[in-house]
Protein backbone atom coordinates (compact mmCIF):
# COMPACT_ATOMS: atom_id res chain seq x y z
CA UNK A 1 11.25 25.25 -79.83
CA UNK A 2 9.30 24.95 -76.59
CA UNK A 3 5.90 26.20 -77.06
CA UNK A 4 4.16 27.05 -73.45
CA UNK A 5 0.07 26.20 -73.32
CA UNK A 6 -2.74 27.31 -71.32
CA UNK A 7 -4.70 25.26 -68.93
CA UNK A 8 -7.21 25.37 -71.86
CA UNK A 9 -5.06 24.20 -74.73
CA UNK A 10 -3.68 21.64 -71.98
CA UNK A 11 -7.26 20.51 -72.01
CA UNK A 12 -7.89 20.24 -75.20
CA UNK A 13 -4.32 18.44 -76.08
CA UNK A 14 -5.42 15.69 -73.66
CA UNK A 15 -9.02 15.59 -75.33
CA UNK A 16 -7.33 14.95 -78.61
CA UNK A 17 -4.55 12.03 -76.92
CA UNK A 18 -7.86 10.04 -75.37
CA UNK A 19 -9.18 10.00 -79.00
CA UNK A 20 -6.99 8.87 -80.67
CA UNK A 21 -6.05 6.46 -77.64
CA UNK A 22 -9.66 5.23 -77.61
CA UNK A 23 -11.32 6.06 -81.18
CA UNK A 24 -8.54 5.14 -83.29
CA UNK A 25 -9.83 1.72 -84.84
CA UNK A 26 -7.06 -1.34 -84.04
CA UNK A 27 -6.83 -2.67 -87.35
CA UNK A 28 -6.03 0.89 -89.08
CA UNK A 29 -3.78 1.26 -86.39
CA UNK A 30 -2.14 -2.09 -87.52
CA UNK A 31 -1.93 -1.21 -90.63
CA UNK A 32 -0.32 2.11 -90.21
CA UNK A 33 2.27 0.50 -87.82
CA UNK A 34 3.03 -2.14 -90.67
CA UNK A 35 3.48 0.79 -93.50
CA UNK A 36 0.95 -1.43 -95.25
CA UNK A 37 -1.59 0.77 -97.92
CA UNK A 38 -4.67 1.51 -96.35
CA UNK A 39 -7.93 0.49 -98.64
CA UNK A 40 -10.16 3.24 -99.38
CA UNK A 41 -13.09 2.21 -96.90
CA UNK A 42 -10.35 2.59 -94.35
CA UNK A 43 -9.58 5.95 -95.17
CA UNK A 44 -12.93 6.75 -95.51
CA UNK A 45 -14.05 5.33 -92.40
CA UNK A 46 -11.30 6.84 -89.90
CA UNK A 47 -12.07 10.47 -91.86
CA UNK A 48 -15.69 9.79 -91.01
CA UNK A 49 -14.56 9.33 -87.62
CA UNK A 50 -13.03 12.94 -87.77
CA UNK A 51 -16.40 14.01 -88.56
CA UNK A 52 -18.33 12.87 -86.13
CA UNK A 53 -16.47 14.38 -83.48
CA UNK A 54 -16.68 17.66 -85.07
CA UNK A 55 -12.70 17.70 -86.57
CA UNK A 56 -13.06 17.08 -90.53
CA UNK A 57 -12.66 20.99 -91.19
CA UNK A 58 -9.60 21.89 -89.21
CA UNK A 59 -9.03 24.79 -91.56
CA UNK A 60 -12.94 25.73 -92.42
CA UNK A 61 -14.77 28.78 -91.16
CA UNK A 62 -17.06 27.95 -88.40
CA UNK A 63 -19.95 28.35 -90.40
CA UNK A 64 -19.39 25.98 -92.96
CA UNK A 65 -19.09 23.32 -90.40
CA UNK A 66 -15.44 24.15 -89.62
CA UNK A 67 -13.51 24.00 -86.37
CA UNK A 68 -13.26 27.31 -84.63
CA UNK A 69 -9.83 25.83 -83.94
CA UNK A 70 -6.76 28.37 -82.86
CA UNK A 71 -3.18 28.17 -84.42
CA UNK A 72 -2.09 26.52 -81.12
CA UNK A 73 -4.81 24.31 -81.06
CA UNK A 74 -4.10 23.53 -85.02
CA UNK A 75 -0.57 22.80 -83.98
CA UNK A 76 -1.57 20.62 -80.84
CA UNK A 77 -4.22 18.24 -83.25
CA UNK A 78 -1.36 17.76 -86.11
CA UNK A 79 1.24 16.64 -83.56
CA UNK A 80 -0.74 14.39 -81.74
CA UNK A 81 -2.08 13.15 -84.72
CA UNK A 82 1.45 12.32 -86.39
CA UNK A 83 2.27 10.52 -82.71
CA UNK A 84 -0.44 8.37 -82.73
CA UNK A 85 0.52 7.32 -86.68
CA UNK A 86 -2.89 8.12 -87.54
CA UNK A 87 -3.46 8.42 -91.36
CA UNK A 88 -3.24 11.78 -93.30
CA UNK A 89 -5.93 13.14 -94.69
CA UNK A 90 -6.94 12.63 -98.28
CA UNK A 91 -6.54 16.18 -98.53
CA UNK A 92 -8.62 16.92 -102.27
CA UNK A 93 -11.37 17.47 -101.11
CA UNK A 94 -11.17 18.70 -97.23
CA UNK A 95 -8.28 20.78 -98.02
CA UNK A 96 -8.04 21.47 -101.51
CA UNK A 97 -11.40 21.81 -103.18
CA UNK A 98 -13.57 22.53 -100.35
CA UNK A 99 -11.95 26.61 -99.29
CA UNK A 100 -12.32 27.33 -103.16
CA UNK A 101 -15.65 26.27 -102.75
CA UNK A 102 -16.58 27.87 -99.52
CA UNK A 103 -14.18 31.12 -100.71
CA UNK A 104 -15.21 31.98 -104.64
CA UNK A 105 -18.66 29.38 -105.11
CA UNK A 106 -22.23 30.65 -105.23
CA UNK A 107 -24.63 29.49 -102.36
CA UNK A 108 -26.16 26.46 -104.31
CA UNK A 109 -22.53 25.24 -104.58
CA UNK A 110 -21.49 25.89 -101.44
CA UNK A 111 -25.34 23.76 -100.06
CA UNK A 112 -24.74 21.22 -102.79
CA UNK A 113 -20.75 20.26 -102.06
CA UNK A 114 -19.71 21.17 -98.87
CA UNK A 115 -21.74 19.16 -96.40
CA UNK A 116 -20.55 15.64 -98.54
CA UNK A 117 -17.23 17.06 -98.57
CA UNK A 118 -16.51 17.76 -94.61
CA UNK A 119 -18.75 13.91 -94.01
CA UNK A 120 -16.02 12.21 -96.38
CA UNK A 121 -19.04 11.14 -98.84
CA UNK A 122 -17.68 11.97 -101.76
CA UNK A 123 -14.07 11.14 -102.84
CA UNK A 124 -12.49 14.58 -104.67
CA UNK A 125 -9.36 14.10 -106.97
CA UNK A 126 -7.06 17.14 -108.33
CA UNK A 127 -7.05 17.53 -112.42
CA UNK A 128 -4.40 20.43 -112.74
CA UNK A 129 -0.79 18.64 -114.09
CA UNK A 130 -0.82 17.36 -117.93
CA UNK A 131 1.52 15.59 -120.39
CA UNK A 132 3.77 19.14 -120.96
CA UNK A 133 2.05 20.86 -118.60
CA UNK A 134 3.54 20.12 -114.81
CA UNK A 135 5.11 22.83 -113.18
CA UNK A 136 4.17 25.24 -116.05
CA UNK A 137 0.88 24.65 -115.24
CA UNK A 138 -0.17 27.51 -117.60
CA UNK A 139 0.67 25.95 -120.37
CA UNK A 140 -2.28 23.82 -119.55
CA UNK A 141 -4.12 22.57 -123.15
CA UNK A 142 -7.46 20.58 -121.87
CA UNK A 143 -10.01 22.90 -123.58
CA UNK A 144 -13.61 23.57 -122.13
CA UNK A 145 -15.82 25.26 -124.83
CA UNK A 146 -19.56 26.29 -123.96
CA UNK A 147 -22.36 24.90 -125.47
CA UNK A 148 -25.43 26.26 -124.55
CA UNK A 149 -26.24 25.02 -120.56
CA UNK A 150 -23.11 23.24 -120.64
CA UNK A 151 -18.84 22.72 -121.57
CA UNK A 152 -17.96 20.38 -123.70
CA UNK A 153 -14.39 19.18 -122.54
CA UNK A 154 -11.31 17.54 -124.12
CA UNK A 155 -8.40 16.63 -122.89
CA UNK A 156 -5.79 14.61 -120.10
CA UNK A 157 -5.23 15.45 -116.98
CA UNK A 158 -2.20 13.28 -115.25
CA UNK A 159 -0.26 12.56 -111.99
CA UNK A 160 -4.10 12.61 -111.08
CA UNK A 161 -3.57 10.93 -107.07
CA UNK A 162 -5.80 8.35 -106.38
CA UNK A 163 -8.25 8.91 -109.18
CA UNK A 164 -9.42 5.51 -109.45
CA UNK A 165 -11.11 6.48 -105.99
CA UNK A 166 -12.73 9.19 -107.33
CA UNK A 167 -16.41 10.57 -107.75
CA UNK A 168 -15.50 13.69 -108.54
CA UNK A 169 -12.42 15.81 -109.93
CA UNK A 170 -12.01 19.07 -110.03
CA UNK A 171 -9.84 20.52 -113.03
CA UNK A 172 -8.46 23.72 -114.75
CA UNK A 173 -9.62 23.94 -117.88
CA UNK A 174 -8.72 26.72 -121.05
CA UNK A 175 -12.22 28.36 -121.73
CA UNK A 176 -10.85 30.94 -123.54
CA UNK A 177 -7.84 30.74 -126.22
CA UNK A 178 -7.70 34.70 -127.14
CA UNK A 179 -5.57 36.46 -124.47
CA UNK A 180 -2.86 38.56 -123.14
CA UNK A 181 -1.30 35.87 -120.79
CA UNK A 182 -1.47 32.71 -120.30
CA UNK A 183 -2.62 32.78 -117.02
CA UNK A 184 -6.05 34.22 -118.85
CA UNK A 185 -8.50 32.30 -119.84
CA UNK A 186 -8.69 29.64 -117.35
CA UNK A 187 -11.87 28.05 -115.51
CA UNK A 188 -12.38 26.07 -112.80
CA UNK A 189 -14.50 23.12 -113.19
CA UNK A 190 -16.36 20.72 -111.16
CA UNK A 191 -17.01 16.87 -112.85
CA UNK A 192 -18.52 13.77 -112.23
CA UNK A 193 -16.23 11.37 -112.90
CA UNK A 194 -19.25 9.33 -114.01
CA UNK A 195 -19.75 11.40 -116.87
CA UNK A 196 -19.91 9.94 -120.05
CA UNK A 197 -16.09 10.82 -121.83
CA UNK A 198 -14.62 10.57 -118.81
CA UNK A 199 -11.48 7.30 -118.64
CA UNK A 200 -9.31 6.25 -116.40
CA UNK A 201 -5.93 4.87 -116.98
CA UNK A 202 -3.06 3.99 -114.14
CA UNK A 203 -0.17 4.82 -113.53
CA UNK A 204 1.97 2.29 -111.62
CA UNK A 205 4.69 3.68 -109.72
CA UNK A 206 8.37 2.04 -108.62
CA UNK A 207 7.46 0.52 -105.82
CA UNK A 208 4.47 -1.10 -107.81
CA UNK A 209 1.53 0.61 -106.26
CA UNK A 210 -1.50 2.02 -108.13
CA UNK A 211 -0.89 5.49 -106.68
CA UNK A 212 -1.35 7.86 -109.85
CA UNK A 213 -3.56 7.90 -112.96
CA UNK A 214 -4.07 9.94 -116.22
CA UNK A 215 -7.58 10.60 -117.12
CA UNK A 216 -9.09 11.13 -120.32
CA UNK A 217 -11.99 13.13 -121.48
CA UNK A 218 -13.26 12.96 -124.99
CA UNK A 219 -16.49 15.11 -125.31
CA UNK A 220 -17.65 14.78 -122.09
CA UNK A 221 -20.32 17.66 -121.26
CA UNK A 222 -20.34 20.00 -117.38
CA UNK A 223 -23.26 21.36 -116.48
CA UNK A 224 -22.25 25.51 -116.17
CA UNK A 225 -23.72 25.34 -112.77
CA UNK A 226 -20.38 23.19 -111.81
CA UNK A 227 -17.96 26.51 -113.21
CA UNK A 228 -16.74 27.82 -109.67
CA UNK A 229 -16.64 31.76 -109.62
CA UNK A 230 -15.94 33.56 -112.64
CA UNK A 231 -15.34 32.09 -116.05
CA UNK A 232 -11.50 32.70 -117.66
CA UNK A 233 -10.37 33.50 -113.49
CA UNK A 234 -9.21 29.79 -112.77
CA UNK A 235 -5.55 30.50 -112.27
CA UNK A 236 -6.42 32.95 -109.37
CA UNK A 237 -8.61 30.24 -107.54
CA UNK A 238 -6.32 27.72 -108.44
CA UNK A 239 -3.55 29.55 -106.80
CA UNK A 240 -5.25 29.94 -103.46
CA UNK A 241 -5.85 25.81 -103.86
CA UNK A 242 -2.14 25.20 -104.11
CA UNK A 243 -1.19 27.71 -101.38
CA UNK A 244 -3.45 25.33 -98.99
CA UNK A 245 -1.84 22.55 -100.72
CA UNK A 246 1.75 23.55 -100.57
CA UNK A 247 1.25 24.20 -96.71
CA UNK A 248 0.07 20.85 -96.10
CA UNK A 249 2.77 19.15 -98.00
CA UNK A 250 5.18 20.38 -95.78
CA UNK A 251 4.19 17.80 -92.90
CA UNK A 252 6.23 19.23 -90.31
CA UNK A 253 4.30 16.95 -87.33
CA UNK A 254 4.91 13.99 -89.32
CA UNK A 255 8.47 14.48 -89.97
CA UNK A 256 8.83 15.35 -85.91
CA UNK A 257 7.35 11.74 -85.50
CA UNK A 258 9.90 10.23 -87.76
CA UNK A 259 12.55 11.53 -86.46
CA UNK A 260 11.96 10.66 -83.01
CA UNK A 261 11.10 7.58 -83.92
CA UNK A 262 14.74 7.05 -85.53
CA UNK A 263 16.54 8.23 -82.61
CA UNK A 264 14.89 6.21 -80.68
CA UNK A 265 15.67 2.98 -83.14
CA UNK A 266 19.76 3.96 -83.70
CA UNK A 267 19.95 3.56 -80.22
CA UNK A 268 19.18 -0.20 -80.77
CA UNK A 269 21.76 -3.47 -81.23
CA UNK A 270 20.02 -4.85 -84.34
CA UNK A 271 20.95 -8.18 -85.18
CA UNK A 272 24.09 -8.19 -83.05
CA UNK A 273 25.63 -5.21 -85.07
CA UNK A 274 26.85 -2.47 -83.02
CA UNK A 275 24.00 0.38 -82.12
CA UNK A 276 24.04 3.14 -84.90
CA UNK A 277 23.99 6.33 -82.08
CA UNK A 278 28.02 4.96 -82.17
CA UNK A 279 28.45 6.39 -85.69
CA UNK A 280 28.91 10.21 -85.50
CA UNK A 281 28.87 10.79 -89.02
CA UNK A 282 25.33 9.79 -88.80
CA UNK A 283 24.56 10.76 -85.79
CA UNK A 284 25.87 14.54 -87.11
CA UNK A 285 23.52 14.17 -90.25
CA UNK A 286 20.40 13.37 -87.68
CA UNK A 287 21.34 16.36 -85.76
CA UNK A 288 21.29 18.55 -88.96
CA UNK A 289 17.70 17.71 -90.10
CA UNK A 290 16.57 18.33 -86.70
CA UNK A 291 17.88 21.55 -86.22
CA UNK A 292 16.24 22.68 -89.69
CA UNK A 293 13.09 20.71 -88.11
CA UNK A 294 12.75 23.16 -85.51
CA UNK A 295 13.49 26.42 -87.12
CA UNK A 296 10.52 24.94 -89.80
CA UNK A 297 8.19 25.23 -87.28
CA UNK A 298 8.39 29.00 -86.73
CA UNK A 299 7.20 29.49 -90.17
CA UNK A 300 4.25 27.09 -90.01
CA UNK A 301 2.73 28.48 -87.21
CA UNK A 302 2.95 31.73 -88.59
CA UNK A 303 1.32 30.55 -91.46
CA UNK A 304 -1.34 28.61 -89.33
CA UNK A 305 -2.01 32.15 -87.37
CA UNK A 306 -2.34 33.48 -91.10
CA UNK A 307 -5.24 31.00 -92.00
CA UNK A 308 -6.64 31.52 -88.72
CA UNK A 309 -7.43 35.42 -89.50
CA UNK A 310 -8.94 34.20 -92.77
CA UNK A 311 -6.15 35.05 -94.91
CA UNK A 312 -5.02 31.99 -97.72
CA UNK A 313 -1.49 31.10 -97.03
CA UNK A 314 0.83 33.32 -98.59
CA UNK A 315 4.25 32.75 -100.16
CA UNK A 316 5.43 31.60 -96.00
CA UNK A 317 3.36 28.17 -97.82
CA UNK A 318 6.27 28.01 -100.45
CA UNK A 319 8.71 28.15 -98.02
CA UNK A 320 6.97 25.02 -96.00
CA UNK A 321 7.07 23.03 -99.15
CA UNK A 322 10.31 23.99 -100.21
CA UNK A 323 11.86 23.04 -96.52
CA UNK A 324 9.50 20.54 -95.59
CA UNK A 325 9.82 18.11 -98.51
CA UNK A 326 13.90 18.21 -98.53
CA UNK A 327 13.49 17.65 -94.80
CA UNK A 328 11.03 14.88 -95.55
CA UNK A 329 13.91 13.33 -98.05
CA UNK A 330 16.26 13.58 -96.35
CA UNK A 331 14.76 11.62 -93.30
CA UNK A 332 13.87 8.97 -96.05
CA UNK A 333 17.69 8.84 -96.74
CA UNK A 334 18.67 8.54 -93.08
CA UNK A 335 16.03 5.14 -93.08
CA UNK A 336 17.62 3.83 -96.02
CA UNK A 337 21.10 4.35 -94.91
CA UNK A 338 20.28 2.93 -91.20
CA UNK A 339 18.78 -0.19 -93.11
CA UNK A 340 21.81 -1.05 -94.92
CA UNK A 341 21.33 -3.93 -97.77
CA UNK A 342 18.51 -4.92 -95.26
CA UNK A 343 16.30 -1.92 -97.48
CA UNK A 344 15.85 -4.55 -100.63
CA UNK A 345 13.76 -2.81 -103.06
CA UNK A 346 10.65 -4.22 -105.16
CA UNK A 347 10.25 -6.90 -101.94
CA UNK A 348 8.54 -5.83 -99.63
CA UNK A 349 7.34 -9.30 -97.78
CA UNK A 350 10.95 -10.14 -98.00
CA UNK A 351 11.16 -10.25 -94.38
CA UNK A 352 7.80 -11.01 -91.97
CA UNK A 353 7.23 -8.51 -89.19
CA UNK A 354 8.50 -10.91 -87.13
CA UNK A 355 11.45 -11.58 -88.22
CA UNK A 356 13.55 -10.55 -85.26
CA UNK A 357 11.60 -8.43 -83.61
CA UNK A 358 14.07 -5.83 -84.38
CA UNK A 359 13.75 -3.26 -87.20
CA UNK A 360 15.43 -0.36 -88.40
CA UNK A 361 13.33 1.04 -90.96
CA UNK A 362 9.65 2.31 -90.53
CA UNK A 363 7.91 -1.09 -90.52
CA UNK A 364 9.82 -3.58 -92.60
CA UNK A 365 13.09 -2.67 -93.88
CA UNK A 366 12.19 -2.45 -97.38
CA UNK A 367 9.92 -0.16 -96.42
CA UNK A 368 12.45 2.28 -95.60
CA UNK A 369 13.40 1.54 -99.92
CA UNK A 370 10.21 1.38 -100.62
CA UNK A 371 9.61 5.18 -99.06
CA UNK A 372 12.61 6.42 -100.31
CA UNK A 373 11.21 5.67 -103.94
CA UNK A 374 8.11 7.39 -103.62
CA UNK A 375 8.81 10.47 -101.70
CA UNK A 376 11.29 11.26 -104.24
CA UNK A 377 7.89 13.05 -105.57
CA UNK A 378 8.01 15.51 -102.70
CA UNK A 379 9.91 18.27 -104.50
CA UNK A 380 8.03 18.34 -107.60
CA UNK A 381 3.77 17.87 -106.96
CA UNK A 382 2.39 20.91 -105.70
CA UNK A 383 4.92 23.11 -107.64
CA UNK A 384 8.12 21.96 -108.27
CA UNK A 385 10.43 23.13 -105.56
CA UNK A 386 11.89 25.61 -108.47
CA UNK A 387 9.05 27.02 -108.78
CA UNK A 388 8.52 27.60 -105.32
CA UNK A 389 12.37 29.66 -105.14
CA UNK A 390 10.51 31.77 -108.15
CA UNK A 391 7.39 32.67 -106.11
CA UNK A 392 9.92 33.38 -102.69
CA UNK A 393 12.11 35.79 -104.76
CA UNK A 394 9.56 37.26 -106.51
CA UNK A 395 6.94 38.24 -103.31
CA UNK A 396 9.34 38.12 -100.29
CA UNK A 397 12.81 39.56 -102.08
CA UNK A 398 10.82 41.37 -104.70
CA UNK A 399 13.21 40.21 -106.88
């Protein structure tokens, strides 16, 4: 797809290559070109940097401290971000929690959370998934009865990303037991991870990283000041969370960057071995993503030109997860299968970066294995990509 810019958005694409030319802090950079884990001051830090220069809300209403940004312009900051290698934003509470609070919160939310939100002073985690409650998430159990000024809440939330990080979660919660459907009855909740009742306990993945938690919370008291909207109408602002969510996931820049990046690598004699561009099996699978790469991006920037009129991402944001995270997989697979037996899993210093000079996968080799592991997440968080053929067939088919 060849998309044609104005002298303006020309402009502004080459205002957005000098920062992250010249702003873009070396060691980060390092450490995004090794595929090594970036420490939370890190992240932190380089989304602070966002700030400063006025791009933390890319997605938020002018007023609220947002952008102003066009679609195009959107599109133009995501894939120069993705070339530079820059991280992705921790997206709980810039693009998760922050539109439900500047969307269904009261004006002393909206005064009290926003401004730490968009300055990256406050680290948000999600609290929707629980043991027997993933992609049914309305099965949810964790009960929040009132008590005078305040909930008293019980319960586990799990899969909770990066929770260790966390000063504050946001959760569904069941404040109401006696209804029709089960969608009924939910709340949204704000908590201070502070809070007394609240524990944390990880989760270590396959490649051995700390990535995921469950949390605990055994009589642990919210102010009713921290209920966002209406009590018992959680599900509905929970939805409009995972819509923003689900369009994110799809990480269409990011997967453009890959894949460039791989043709660029199979053209490469790697340790004497003949270049991989020879193989046309391969070369025919490459081909494949890329076409479905392309024809991806139609339906994000419809979606972005959605968002931009101040509608929430509709069911076009199902579709992005749904295509975006098998793309993402399947780019995984093409790194693991270029790598060979070089992709050891569970090693990742196996090899040092300068081995040969010469590497196949994204990094180190095992990273490639290492990548391949994790991302086989893609498909289910956010709504299981099952879940997301329900929604499609149910508001686009009418089915």
């Amino acid at each position: 797809m060849q998309v044609t810019f104005s002298a303006e958005e020309r402009e502004f694409r080459e205002e957005v290559r000098a920062f992250f030319r010249d702003e873009y802090p070396e060691d980060i950079r390092e450490k995004q070109a090794q595929g090594a884990e970036l420490d939370p001051e890190d992240q932190v830090r380089w989304q602070q940097l966002l700030h400063a220069k006025g791009w933390a809300g890319i997605n938020w209403p002018v007023e609220y401290g947002g952008t102003g940004w066009s679609p195009v312009q959107k599109y133009i900051f995501a894939t120069e971000e993705a070339n530079a290698n820059a991280p992705i934003i921790i997206p709980f509470g810039l693009s998760m929690v922050g539109p439900v609070i500047y969307t269904f919160g009261n004006d002393e939310q909206k005064q009290r959370f926003l401004p730490d939100i968009l300055a990256s002073r406050v680290w948000w985690c999600q609290g929707y998934s629980e043991p027997g409650s993933g992609s049914d998430l309305a099965s949810l159990k964790m009960r929040a009865e009132l008590a005078g000024d305040h909930f008293v809440v019980n319960g586990t939330k799990t899969w909770t990303t990066l929770g260790q990080h966390a000063d504050w979660i946001f959760c569904l919660a069941r404040t109401n037991t006696d209804v029709a459907r089960r969608q009924e009855g939910i709340s949204f909740l704000l908590v201070d991870m502070k809070t007394p009742g609240v524990s944390v306990k990880p989760i270590i993945l396959l490649d051995g990283t700390h990535e995921v938690n469950e949390i605990h919370f055994d009589n642990v008291k919210v102010p009713v000041d921290n209920l966002v909207g209406e009590e018992g109408k959680g599900w509905t602002y929970g939805k409009v969370l995972l819509q923003h969510e689900r369009t994110n996931i799809a990480g269409v820049a990011r997967s453009r960057y890959r894949v460039r990046r791989l043709r660029k690598q199979v053209q490469k004699s790697v340790r004497g071995a003949s270049p991989l561009a020879g193989d046309k099996n391969y070369m025919r699978r490459l081909a494949a993503v890329e076409v479905e790469l392309k024809s991806l991006e139609y339906t994000e920037l419809r979606t972005l030109a959605a968002v931009a009129s101040g509608n929430a991402p509709g069911p076009e944001s199902s579709i992005l997860k749904i295509k975006g995270t098998e793309i993402q997989q399947a780019i995984d697979m093409l790194y693991l299968q270029a790598s060979g037996y070089y992709a050891l899993p569970y090693v990742p210093d196996q090899y040092a970066p300068d081995f040969s000079g010469e590497t196949i996968g994204e990094g180190l080799e095992t990273q490639s294995a290492l990548r391949y592991f994790n991302n086989r997440k893609a498909s289910i968080y956010g709504g299981s990509n099952e879940i997301q053929k329900n929604i499609i067939a149910k508001h686009v088919l009418g089915l």
